[in-house]
Protein backbone atom coordinates (compact mmCIF):
# COMPACT_ATOMS: atom_id res chain seq x y z
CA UNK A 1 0.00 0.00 0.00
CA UNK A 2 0.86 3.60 -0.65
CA UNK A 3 0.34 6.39 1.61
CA UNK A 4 -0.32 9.58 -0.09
CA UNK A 5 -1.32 13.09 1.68
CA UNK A 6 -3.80 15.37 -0.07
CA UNK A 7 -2.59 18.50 0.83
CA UNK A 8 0.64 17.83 -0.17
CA UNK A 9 2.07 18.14 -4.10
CA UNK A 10 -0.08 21.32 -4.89
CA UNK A 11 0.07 22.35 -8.45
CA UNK A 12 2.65 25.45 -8.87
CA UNK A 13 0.94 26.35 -12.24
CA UNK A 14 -2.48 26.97 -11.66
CA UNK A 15 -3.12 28.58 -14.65
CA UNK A 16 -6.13 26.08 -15.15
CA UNK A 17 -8.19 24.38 -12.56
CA UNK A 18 -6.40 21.30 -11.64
CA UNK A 19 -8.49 17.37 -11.51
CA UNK A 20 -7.10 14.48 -9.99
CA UNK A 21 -8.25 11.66 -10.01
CA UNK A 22 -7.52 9.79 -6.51
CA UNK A 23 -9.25 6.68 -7.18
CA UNK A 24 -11.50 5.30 -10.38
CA UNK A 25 -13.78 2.29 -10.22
CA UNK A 26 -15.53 3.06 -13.01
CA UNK A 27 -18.75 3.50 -10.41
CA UNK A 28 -17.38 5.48 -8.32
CA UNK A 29 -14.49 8.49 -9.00
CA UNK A 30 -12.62 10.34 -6.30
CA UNK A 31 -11.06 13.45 -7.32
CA UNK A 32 -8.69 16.38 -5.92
CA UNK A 33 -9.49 19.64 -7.37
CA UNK A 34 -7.56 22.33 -6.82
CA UNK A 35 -8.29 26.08 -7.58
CA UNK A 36 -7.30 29.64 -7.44
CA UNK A 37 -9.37 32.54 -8.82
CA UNK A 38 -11.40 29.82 -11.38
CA UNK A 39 -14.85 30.38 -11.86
CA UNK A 40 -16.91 28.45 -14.79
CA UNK A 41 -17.42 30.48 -17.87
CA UNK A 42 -20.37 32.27 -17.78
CA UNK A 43 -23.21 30.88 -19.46
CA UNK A 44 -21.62 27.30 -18.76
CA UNK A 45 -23.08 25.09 -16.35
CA UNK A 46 -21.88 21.52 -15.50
CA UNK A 47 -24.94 19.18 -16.29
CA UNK A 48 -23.51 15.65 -14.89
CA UNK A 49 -24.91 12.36 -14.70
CA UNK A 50 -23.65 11.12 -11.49
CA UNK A 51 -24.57 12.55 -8.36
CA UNK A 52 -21.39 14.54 -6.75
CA UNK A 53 -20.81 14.73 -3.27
CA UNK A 54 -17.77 17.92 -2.66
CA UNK A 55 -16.27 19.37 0.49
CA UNK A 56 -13.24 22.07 0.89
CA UNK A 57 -10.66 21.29 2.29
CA UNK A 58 -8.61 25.00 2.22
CA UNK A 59 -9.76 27.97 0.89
CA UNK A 60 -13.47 29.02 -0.27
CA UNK A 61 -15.86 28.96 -3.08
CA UNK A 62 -19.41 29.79 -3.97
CA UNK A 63 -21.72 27.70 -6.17
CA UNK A 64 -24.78 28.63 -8.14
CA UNK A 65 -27.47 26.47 -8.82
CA UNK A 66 -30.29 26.97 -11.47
CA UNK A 67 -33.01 28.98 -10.30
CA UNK A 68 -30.14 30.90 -8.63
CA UNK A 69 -29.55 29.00 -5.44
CA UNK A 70 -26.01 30.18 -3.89
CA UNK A 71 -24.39 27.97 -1.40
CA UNK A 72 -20.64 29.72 -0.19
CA UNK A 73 -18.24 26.99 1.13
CA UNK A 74 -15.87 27.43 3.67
CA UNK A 75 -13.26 24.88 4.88
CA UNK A 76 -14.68 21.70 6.24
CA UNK A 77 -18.13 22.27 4.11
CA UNK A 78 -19.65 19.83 2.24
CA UNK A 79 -22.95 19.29 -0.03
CA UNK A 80 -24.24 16.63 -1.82
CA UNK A 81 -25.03 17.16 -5.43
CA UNK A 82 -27.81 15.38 -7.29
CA UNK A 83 -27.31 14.24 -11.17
CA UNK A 84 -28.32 16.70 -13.68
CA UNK A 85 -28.11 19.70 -11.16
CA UNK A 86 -27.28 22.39 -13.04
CA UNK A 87 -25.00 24.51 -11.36
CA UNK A 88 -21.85 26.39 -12.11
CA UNK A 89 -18.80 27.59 -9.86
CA UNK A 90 -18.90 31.46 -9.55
CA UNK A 91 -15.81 32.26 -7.28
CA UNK A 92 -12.88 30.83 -5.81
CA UNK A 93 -10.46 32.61 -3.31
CA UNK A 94 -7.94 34.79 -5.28
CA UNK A 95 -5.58 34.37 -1.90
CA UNK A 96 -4.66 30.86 -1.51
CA UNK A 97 -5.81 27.66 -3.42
CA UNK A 98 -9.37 25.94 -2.96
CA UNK A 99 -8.56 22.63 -2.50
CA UNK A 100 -12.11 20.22 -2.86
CA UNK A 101 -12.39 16.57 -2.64
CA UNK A 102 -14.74 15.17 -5.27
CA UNK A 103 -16.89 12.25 -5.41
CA UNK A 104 -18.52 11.03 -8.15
CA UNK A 105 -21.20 8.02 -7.53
């Protein structure tokens, strides 16, 4: 078995918002996202067929949901996601990196 440590290995260039995959069953996908200052395009809204579960680690974000629902994370928050909710990431800190942990089921 080997140990690995989330927090550690942080992208330098975060010129893009950074996915990891952690672990991928093919069911179920664990990710590590990391962002700083990303937002999703305007007009863009992710539209996925799995239900996503996310919580944040470091930094903060804010999500939008259709119909204009806006949920503001803040380390240690988490939500559960159901397939085919629309939403869309409006902010990330500009300070330090966002780092979320992902799951896909």
């Amino acid at each position: 078995m080997e140990k690995h440590n989330i927090f550690a290995s942080l992208p330098e260039d975060l010129t893009l918002e950074v996915f990891e995959p952690l672990v991928d069953t093919g069911g179920v996908l664990i990710e590590r996202i990391v962002s700083k200052a990303h937002r999703t395009p305007e007009g863009q809204w992710y539209d996925q067929d799995r239900n996503e579960w996310v919580m944040v680690l470091k930094g903060e974000a804010t999500l939008v949901f259709e119909g204009a629902e806006v949920v503001h994370l803040k380390v240690g928050d988490h939500l559960n996601i159901p397939a085919h909710c629309r939403h869309r990431v409006s902010w990330t800190s500009e300070q330090e990196e966002t780092l979320w942990l992902a799951v896909h089921y």
